[in-house]
N, C-alpha and C. Protein backbone atom coordinates (compact mmCIF):
# COMPACT_ATOMS: atom_id res chain seq x y z
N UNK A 1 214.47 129.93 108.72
CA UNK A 1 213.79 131.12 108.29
C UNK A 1 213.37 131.91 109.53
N UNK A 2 213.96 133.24 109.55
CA UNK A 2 213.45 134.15 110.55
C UNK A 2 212.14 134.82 110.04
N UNK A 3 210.87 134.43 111.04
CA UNK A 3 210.16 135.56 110.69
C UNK A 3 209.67 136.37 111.77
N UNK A 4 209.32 137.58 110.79
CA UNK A 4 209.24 138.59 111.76
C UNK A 4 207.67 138.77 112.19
N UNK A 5 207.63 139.86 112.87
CA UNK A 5 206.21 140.15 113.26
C UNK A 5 204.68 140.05 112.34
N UNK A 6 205.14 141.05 111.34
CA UNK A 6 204.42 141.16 110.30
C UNK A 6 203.82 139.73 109.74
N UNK A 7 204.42 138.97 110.01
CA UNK A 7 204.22 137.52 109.30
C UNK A 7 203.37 136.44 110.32
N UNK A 8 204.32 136.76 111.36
CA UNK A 8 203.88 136.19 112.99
C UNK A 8 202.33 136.31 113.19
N UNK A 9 202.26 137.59 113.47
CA UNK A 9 201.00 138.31 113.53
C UNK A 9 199.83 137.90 112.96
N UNK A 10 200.25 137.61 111.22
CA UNK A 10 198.80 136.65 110.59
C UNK A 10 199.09 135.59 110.63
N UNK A 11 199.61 134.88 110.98
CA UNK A 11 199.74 133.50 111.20
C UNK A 11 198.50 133.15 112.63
N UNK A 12 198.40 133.89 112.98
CA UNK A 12 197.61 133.88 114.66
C UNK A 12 196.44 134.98 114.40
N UNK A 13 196.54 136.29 113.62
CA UNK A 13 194.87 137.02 114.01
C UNK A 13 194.60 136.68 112.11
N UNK A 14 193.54 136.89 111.95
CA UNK A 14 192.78 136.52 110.37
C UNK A 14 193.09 137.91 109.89
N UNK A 15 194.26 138.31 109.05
CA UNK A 15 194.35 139.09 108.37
C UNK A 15 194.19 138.47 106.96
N UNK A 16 194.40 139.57 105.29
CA UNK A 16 194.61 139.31 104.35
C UNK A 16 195.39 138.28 103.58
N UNK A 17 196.68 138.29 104.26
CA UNK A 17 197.84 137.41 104.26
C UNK A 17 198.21 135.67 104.63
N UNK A 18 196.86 135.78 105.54
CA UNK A 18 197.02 134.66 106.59
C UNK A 18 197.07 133.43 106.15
N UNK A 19 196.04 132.97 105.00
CA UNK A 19 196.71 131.99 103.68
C UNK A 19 198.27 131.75 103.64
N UNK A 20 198.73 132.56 103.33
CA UNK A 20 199.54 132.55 102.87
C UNK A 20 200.74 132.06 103.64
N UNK A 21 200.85 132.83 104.93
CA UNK A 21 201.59 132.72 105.79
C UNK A 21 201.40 131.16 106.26
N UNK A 22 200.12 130.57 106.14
CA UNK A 22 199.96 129.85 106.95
C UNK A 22 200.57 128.65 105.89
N UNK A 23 200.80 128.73 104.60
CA UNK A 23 201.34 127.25 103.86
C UNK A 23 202.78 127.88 103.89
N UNK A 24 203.42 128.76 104.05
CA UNK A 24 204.84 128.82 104.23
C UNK A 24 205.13 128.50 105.15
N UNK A 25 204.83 129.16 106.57
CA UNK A 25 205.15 128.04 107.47
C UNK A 25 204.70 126.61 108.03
N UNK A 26 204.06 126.03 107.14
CA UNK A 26 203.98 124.64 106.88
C UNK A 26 204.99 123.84 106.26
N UNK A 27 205.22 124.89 105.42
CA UNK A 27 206.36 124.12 104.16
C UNK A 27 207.62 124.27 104.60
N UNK A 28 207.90 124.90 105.93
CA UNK A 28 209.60 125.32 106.38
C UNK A 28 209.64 124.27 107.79
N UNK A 29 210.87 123.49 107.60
CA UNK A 29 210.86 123.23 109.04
C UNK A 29 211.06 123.87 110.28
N UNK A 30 212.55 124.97 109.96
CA UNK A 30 213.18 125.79 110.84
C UNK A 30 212.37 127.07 110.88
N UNK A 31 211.46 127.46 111.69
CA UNK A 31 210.93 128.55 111.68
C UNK A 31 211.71 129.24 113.33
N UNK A 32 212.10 130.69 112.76
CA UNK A 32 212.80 131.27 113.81
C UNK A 32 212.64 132.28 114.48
N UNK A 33 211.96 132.70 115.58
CA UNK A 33 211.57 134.05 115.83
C UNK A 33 212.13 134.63 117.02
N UNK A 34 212.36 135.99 117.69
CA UNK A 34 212.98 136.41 119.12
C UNK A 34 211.82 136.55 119.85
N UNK A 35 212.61 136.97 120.95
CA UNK A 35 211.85 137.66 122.20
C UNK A 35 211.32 138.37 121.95
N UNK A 36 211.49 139.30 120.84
CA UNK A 36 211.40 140.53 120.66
C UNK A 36 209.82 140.36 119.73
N UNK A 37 209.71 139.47 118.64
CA UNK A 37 208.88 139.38 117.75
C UNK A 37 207.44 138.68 118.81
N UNK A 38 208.24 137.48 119.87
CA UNK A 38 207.14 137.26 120.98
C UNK A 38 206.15 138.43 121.65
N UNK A 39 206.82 139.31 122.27
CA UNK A 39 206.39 140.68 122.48
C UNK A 39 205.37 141.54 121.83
N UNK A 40 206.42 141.65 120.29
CA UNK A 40 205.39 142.53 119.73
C UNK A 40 203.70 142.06 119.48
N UNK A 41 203.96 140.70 119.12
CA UNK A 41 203.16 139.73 118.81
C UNK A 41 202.26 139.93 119.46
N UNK A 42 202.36 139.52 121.37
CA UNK A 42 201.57 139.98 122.32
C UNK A 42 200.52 141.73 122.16
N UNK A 43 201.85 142.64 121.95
CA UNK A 43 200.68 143.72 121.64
C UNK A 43 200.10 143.98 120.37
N UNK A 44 200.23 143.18 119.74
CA UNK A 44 199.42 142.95 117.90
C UNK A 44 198.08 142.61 118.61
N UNK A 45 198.01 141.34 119.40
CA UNK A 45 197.10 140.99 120.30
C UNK A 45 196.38 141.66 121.00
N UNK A 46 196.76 142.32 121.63
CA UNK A 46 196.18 143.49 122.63
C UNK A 46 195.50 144.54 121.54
N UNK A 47 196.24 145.35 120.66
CA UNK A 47 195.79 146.29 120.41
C UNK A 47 194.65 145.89 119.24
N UNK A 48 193.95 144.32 118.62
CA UNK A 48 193.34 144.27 117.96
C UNK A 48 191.55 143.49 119.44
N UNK A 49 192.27 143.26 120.22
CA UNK A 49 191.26 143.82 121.41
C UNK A 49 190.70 144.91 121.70
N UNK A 50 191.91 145.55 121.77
CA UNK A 50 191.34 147.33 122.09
C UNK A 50 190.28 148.06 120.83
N UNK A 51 191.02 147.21 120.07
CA UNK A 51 190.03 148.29 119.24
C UNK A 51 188.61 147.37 118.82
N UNK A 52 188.49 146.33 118.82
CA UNK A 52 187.17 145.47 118.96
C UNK A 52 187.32 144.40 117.99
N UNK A 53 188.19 144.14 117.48
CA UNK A 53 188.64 143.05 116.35
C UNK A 53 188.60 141.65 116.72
N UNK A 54 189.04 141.51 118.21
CA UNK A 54 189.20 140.36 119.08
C UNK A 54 188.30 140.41 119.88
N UNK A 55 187.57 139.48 120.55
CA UNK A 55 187.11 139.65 121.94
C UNK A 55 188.36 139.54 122.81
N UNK A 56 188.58 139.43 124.37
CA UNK A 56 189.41 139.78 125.00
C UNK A 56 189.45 138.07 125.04
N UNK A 57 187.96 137.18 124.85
CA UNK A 57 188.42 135.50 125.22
C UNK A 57 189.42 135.32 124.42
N UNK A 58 188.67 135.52 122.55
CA UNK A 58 189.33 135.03 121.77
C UNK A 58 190.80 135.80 121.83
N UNK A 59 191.26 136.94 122.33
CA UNK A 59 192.72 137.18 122.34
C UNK A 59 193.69 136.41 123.14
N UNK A 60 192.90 136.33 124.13
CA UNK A 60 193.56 135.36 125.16
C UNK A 60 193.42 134.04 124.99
N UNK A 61 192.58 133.17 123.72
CA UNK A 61 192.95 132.31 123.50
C UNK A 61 194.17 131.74 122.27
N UNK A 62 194.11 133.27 121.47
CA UNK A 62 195.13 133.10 120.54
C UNK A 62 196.46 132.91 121.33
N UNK A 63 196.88 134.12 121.95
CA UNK A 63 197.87 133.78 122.59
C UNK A 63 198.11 132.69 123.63
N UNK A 64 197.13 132.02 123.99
CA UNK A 64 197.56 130.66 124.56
C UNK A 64 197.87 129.76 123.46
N UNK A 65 197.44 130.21 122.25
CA UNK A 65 197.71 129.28 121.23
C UNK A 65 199.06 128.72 120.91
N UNK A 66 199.65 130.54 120.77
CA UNK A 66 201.22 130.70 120.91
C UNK A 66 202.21 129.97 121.88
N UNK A 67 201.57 130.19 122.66
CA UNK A 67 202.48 130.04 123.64
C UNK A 67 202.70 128.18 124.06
N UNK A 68 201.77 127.58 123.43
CA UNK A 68 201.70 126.38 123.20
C UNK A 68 202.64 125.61 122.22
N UNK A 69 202.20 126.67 120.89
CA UNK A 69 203.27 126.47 119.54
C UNK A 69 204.99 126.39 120.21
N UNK A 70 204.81 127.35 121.13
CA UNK A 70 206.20 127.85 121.09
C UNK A 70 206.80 127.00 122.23
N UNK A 71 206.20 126.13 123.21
CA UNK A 71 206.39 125.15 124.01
C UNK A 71 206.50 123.93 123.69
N UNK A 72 205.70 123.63 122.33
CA UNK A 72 205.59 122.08 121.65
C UNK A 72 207.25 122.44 120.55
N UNK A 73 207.73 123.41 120.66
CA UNK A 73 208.89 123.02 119.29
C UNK A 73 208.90 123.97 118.21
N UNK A 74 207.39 124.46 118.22
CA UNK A 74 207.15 125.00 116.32
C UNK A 74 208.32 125.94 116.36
N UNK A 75 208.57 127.05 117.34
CA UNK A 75 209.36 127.81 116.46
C UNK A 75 211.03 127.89 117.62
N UNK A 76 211.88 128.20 116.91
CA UNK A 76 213.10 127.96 117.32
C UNK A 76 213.27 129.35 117.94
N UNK A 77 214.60 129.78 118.84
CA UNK A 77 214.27 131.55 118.98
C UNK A 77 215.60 131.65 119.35
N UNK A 78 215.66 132.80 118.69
CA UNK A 78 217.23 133.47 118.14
C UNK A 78 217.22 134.25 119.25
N UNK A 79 218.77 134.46 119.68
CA UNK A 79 219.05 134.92 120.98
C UNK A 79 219.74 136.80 120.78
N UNK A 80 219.33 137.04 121.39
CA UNK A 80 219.44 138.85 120.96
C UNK A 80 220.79 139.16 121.96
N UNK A 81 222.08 138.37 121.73
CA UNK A 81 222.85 139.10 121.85
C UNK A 81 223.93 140.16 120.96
N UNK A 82 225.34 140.67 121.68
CA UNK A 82 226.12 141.77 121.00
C UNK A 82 226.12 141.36 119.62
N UNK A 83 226.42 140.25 119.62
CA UNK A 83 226.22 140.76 117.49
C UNK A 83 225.24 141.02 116.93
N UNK A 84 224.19 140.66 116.94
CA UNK A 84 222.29 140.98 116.37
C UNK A 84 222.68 142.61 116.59
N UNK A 85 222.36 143.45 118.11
CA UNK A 85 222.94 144.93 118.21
C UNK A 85 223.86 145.53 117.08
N UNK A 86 224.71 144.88 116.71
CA UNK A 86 226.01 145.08 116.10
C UNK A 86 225.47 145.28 115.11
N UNK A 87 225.18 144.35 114.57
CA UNK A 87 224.34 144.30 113.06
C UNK A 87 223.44 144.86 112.96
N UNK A 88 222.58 145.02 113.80
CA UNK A 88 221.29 146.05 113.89
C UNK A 88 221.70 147.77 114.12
N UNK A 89 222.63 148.12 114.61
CA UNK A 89 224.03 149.40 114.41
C UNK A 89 224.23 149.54 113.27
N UNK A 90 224.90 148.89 112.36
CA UNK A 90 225.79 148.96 110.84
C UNK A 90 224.50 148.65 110.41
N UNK A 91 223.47 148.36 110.25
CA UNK A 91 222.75 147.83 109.57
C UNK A 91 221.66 149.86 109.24
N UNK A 92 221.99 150.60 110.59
CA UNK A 92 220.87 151.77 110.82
C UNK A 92 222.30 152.79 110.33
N UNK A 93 223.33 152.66 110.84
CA UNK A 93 224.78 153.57 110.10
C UNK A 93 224.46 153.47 108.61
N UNK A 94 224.37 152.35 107.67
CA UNK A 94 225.15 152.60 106.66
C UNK A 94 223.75 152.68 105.56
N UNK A 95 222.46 152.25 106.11
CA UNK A 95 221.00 152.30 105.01
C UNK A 95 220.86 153.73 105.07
N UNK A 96 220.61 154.52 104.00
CA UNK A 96 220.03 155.55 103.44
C UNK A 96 218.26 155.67 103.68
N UNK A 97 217.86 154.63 104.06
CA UNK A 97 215.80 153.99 104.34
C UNK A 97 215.79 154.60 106.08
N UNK A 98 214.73 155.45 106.27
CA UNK A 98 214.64 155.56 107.52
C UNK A 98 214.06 154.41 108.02
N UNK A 99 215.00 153.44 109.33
CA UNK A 99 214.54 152.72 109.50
C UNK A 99 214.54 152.80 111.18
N UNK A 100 213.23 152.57 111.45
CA UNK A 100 212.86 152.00 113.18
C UNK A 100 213.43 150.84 113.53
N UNK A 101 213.84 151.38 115.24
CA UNK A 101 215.12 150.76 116.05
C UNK A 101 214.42 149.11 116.08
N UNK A 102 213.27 148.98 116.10
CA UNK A 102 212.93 147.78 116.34
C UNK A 102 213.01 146.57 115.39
N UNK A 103 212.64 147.48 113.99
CA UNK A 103 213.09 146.71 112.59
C UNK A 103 214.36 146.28 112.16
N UNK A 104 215.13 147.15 112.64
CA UNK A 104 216.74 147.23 112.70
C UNK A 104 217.17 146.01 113.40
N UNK A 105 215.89 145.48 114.77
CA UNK A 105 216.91 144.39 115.89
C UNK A 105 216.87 142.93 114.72
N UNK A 106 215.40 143.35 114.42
CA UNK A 106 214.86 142.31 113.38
C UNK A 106 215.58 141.77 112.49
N UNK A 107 216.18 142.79 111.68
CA UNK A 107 216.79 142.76 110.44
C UNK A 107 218.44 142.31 110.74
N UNK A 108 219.24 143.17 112.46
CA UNK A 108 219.87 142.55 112.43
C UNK A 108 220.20 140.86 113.02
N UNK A 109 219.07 140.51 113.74
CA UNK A 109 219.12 139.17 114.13
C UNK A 109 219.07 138.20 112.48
N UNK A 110 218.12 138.82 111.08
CA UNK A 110 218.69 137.60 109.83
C UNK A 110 219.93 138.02 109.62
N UNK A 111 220.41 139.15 109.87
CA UNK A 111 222.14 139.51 109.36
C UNK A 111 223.11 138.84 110.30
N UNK A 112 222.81 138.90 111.45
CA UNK A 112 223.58 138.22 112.15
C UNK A 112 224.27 136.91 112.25
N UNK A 113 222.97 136.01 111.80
CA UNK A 113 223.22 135.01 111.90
C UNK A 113 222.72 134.16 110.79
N UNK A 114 222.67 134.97 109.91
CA UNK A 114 222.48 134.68 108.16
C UNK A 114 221.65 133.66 107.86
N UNK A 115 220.21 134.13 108.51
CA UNK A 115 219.06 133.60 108.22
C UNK A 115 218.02 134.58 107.17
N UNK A 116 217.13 133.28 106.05
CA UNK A 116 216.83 134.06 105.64
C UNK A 116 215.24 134.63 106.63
N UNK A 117 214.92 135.86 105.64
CA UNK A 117 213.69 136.40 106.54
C UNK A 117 212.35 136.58 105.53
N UNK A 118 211.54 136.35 106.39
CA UNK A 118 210.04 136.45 106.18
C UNK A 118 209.47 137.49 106.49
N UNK A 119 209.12 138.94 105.64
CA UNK A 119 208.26 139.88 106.36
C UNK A 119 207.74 140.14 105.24
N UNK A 120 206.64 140.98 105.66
CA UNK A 120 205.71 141.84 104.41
C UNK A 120 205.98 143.14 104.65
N UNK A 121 207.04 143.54 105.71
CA UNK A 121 207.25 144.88 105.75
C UNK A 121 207.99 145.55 105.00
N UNK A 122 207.72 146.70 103.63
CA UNK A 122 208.32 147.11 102.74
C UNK A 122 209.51 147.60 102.82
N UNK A 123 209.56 148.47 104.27
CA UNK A 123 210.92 149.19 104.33
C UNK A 123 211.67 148.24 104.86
N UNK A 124 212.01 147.32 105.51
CA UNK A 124 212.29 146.20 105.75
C UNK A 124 212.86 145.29 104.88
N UNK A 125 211.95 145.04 104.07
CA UNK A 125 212.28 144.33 102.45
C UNK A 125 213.56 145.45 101.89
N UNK A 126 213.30 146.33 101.89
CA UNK A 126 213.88 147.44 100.99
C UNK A 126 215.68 147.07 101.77
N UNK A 127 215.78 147.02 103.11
CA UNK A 127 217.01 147.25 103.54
C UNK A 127 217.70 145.64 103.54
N UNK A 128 216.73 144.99 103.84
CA UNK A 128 217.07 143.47 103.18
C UNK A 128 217.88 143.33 102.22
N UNK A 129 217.28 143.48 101.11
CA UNK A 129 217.66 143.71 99.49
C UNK A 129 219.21 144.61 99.71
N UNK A 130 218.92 145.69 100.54
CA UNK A 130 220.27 146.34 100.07
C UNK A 130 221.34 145.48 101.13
N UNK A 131 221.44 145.19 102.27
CA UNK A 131 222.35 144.66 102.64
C UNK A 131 222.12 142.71 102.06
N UNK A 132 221.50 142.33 101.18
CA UNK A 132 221.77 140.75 100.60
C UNK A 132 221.04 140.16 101.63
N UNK A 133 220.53 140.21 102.85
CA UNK A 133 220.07 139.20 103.51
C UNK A 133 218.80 138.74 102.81
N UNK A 134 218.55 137.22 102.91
CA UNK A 134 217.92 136.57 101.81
C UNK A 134 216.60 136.76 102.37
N UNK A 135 215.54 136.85 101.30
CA UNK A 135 213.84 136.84 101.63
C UNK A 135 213.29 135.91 101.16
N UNK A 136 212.36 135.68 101.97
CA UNK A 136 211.50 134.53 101.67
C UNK A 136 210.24 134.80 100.70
């Protein structure tokens, strides 16, 4: 199971969702995320500092949290080469959904390599659904 940011994100800061997220990825062994979702992740982090949500300890201890998870095994990480692009290309060519270049890498790393995906992001979901890649 690829998940994406949206999912990532409460898994690590106390959003609405975070329940939730947190017994699905309990219940999956293969949890799969990029470089890319690492990243964003990081400024999910940052920008719930900036605005006063986090202290700067507790941000910097979440993300040591991560970075622990992601050193002990928890999550596996999909490699962002020419086909993910490829798919993330045909994936922004042929959807009718305005979709951002970054959602696109997302969407094409489960197309690519025909994983299913985990997001709460609607437009996301929406282009999912139309190209078949499976949701969690």
């Amino acid at each position: 199971m690829y998940i994406d940011t949206s999912c990532l994100a409460a898994y690590y800061l106390p959003e609405p969702k975070s329940d939730t997220v947190q017994k699905i990825i309990q219940q999956n062994k293969t949890i799969i995320i990029s470089y890319l979702t690492e990243i964003e992740l990081l400024s999910a982090i940052r920008k719930s500092q900036r605005i006063g949500e986090l202290s700067e300890n507790d941000g910097n201890k979440t993300w040591n949290l991560f970075k622990r998870h992601r050193k002990s095994g928890l999550f596996d990480i999909a490699e962002l080469d020419a086909d993910v692009f490829k798919s993330a290309e045909l994936l922004m060519e042929t959807t009718s959904t305005a979709l951002r270049s970054l959602d696109a890498i997302h969407l094409g790393i489960a197309h690519a390599y025909r994983f299913d995906l985990y997001t709460f992001d609607k437009t996301m979901i929406r282009v999912a659904n139309e190209f078949k890649i499976r949701l969690v």
